[in-house]
N, C-alpha and C. Protein backbone atom coordinates (compact mmCIF):
# COMPACT_ATOMS: atom_id res chain seq x y z
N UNK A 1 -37.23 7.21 15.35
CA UNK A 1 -36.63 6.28 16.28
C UNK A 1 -35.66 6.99 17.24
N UNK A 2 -34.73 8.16 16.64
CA UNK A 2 -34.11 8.72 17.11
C UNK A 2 -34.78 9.67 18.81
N UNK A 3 -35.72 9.94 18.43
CA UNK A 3 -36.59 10.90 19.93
C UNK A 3 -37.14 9.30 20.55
N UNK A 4 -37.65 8.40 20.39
CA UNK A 4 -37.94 7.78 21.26
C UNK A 4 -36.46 7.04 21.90
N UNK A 5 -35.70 6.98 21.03
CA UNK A 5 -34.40 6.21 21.72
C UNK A 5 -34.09 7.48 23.27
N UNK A 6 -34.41 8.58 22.94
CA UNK A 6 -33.88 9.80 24.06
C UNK A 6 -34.15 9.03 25.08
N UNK A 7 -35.60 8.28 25.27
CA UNK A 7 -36.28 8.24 26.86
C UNK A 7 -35.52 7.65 27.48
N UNK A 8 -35.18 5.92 26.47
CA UNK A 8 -34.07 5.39 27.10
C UNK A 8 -32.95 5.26 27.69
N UNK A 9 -32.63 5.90 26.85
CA UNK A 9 -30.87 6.31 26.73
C UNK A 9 -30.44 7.85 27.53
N UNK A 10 -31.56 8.47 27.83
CA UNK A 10 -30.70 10.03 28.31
C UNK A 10 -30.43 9.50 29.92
N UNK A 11 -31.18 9.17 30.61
CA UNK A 11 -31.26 8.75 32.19
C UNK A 11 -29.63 8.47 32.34
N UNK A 12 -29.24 7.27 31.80
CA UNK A 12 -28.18 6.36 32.05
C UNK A 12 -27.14 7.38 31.61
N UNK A 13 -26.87 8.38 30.40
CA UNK A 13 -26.26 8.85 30.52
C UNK A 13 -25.93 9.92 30.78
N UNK A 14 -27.11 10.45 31.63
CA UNK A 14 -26.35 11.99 32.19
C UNK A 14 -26.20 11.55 33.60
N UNK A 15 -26.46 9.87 33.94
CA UNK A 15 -25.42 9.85 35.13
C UNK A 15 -24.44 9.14 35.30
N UNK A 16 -23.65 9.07 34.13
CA UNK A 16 -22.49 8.67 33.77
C UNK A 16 -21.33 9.49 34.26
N UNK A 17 -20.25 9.37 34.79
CA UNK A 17 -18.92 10.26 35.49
C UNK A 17 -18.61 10.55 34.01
N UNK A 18 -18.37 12.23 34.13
CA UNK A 18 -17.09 12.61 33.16
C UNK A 18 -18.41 13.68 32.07
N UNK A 19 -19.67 12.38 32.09
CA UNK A 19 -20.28 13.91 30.99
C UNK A 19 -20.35 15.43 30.66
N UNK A 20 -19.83 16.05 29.64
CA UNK A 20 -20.17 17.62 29.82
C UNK A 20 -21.02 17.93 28.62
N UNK A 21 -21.22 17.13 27.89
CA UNK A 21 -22.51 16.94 27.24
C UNK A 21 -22.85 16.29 25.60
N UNK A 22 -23.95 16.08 25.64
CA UNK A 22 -24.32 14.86 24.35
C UNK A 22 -25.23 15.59 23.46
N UNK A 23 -25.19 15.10 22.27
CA UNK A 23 -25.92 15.58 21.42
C UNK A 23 -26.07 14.68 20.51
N UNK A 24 -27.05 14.50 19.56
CA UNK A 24 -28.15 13.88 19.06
C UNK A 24 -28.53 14.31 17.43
N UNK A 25 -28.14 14.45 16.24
CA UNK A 25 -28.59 15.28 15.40
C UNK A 25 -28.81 14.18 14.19
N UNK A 26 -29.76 14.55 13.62
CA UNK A 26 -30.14 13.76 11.83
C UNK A 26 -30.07 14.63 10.60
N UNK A 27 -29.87 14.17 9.94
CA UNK A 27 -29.17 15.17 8.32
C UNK A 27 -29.91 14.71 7.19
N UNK A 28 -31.38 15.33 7.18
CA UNK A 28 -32.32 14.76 6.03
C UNK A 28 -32.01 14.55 5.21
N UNK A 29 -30.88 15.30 4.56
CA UNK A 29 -30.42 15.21 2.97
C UNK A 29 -29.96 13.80 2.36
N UNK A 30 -28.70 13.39 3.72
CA UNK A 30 -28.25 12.42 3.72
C UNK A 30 -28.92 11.10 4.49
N UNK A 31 -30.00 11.00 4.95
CA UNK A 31 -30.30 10.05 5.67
C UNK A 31 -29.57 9.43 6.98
N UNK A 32 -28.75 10.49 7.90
CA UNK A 32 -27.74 9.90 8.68
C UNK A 32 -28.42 10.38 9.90
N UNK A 33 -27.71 9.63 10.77
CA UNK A 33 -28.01 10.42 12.26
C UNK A 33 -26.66 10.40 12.63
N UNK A 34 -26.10 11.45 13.91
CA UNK A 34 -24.84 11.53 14.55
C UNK A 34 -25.32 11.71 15.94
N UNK A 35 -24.18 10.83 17.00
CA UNK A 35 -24.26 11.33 18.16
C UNK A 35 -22.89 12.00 18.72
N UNK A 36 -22.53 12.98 18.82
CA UNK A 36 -21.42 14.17 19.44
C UNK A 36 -21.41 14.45 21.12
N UNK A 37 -20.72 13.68 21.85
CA UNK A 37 -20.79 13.68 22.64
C UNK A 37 -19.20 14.17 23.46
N UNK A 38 -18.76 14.72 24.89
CA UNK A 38 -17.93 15.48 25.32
C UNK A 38 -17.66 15.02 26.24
N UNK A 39 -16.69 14.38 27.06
CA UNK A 39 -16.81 14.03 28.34
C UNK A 39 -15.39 14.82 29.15
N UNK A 40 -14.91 14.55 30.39
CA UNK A 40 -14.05 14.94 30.71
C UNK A 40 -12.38 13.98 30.52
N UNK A 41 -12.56 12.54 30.03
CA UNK A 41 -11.39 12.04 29.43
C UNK A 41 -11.94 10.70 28.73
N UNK A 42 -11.12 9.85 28.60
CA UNK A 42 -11.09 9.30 27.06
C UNK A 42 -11.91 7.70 28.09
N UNK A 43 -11.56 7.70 29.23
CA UNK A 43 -11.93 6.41 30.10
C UNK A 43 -13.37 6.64 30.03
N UNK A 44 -14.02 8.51 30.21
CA UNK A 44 -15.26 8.71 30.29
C UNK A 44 -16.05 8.07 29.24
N UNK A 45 -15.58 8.42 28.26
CA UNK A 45 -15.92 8.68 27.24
C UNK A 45 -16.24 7.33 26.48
N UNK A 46 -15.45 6.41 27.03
CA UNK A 46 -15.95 5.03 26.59
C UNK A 46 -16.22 4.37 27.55
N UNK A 47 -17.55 4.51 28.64
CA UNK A 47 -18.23 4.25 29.31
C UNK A 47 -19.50 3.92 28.12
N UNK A 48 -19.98 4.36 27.05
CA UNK A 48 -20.59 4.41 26.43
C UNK A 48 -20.54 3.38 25.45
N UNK A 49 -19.62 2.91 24.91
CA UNK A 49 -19.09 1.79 24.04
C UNK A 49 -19.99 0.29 24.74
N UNK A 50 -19.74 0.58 26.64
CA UNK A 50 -20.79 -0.99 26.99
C UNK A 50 -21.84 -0.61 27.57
N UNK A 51 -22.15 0.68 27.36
CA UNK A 51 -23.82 1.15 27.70
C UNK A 51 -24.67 0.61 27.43
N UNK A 52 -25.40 -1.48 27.82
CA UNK A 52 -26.26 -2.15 27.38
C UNK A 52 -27.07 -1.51 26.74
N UNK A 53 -28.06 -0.28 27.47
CA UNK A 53 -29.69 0.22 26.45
C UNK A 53 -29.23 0.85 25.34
N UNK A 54 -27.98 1.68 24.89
CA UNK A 54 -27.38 1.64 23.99
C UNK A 54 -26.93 0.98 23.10
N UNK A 55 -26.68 -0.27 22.91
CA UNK A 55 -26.10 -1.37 22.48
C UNK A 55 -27.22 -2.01 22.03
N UNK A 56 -28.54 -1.95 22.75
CA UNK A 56 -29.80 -2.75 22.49
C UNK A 56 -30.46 -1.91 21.51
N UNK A 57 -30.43 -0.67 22.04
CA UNK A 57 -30.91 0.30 20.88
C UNK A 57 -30.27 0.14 19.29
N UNK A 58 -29.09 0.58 19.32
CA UNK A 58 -28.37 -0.06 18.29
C UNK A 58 -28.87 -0.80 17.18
N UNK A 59 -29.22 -2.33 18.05
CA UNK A 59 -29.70 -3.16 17.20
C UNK A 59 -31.22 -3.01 16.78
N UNK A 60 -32.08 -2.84 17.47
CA UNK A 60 -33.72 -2.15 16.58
C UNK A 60 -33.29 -1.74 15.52
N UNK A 61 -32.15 -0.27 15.52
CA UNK A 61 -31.86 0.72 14.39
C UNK A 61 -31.00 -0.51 12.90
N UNK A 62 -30.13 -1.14 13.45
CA UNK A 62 -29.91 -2.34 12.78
C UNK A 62 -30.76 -3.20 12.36
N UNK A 63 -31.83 -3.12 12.57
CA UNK A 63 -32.79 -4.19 12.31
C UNK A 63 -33.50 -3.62 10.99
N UNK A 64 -33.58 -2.18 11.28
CA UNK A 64 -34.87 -1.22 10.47
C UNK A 64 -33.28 -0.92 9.25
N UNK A 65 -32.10 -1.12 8.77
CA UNK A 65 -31.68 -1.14 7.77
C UNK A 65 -30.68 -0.12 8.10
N UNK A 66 -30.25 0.79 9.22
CA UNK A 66 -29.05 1.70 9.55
C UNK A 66 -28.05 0.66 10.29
N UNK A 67 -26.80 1.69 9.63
CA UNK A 67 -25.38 0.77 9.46
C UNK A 67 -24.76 2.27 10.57
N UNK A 68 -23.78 1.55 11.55
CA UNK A 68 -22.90 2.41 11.91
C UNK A 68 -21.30 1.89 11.69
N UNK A 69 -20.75 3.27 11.82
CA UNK A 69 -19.25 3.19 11.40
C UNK A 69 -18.65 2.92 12.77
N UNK A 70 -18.01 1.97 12.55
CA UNK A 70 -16.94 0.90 13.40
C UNK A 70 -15.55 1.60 13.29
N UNK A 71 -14.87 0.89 14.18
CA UNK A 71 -14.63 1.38 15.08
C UNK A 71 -15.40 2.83 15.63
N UNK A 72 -15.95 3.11 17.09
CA UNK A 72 -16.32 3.97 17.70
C UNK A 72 -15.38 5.37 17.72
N UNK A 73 -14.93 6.15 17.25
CA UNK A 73 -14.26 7.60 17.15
C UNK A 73 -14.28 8.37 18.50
N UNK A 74 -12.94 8.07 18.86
CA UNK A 74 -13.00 8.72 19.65
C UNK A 74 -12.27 10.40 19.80
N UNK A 75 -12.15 11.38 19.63
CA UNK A 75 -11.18 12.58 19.54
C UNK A 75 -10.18 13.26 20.66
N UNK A 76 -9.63 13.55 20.65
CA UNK A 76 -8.76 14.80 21.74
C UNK A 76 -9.04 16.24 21.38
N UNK A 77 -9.54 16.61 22.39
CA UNK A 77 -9.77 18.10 21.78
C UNK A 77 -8.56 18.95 21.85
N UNK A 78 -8.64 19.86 20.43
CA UNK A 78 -7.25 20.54 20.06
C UNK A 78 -7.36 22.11 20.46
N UNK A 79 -8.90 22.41 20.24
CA UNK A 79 -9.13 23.95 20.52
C UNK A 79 -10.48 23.77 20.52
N UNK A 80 -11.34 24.49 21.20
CA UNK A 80 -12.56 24.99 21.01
C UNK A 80 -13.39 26.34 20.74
N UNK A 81 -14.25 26.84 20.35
CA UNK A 81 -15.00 28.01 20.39
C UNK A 81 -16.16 28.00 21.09
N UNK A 82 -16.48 29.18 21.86
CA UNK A 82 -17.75 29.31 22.37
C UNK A 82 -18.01 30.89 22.11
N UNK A 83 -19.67 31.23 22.65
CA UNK A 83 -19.76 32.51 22.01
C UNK A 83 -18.94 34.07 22.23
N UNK A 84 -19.18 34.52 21.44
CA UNK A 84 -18.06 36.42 22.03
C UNK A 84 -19.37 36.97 23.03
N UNK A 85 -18.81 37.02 23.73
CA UNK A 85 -19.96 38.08 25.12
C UNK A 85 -19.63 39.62 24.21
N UNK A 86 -21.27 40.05 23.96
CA UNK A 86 -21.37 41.07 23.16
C UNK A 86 -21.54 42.25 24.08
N UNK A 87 -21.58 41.91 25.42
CA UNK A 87 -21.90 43.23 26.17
C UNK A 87 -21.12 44.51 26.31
């Protein structure tokens, strides 16, 4: 469900103000999916919270027996890493 939700859902939000990028991942072990997403501030960032095809999607995944955690999480970033340039 997760790759067909992409078709829907990527359009609307990579032209959303503020994106620097989204991600998408499932955890076989546990049966979960996560979406990790980055924007440039916290207004961006919950542009997504009333993203209708999002919201509609949602509910299919609600329908088929997945539960999401409420309140929506939002973070401040404290530090980040990216790679060491090995050259």
């Amino acid at each position: 469900m997760m790759i067909e939700a992409e078709k829907l859902l990527r359009p609307g939000i990579e032209s959303m103000r503020g994106l620097l990028a989204f991600h998408a991942g499932a955890d076989e072990a546990t049966s979960s999916l996560t979406n990790v997403s980055i924007w440039v501030d916290l207004d961006a960032a919950r542009q997504l919270d009333q993203f209708q095809p999002m919201l509609d999607s949602g509910k299919q995944f609600v329908a088929r027996g997945a539960t999401f955690e409420r309140p929506i999480m939002n973070y401040l970033t404290l530090w980040q890493l990216q790679p060491v340039s090995r050259d």
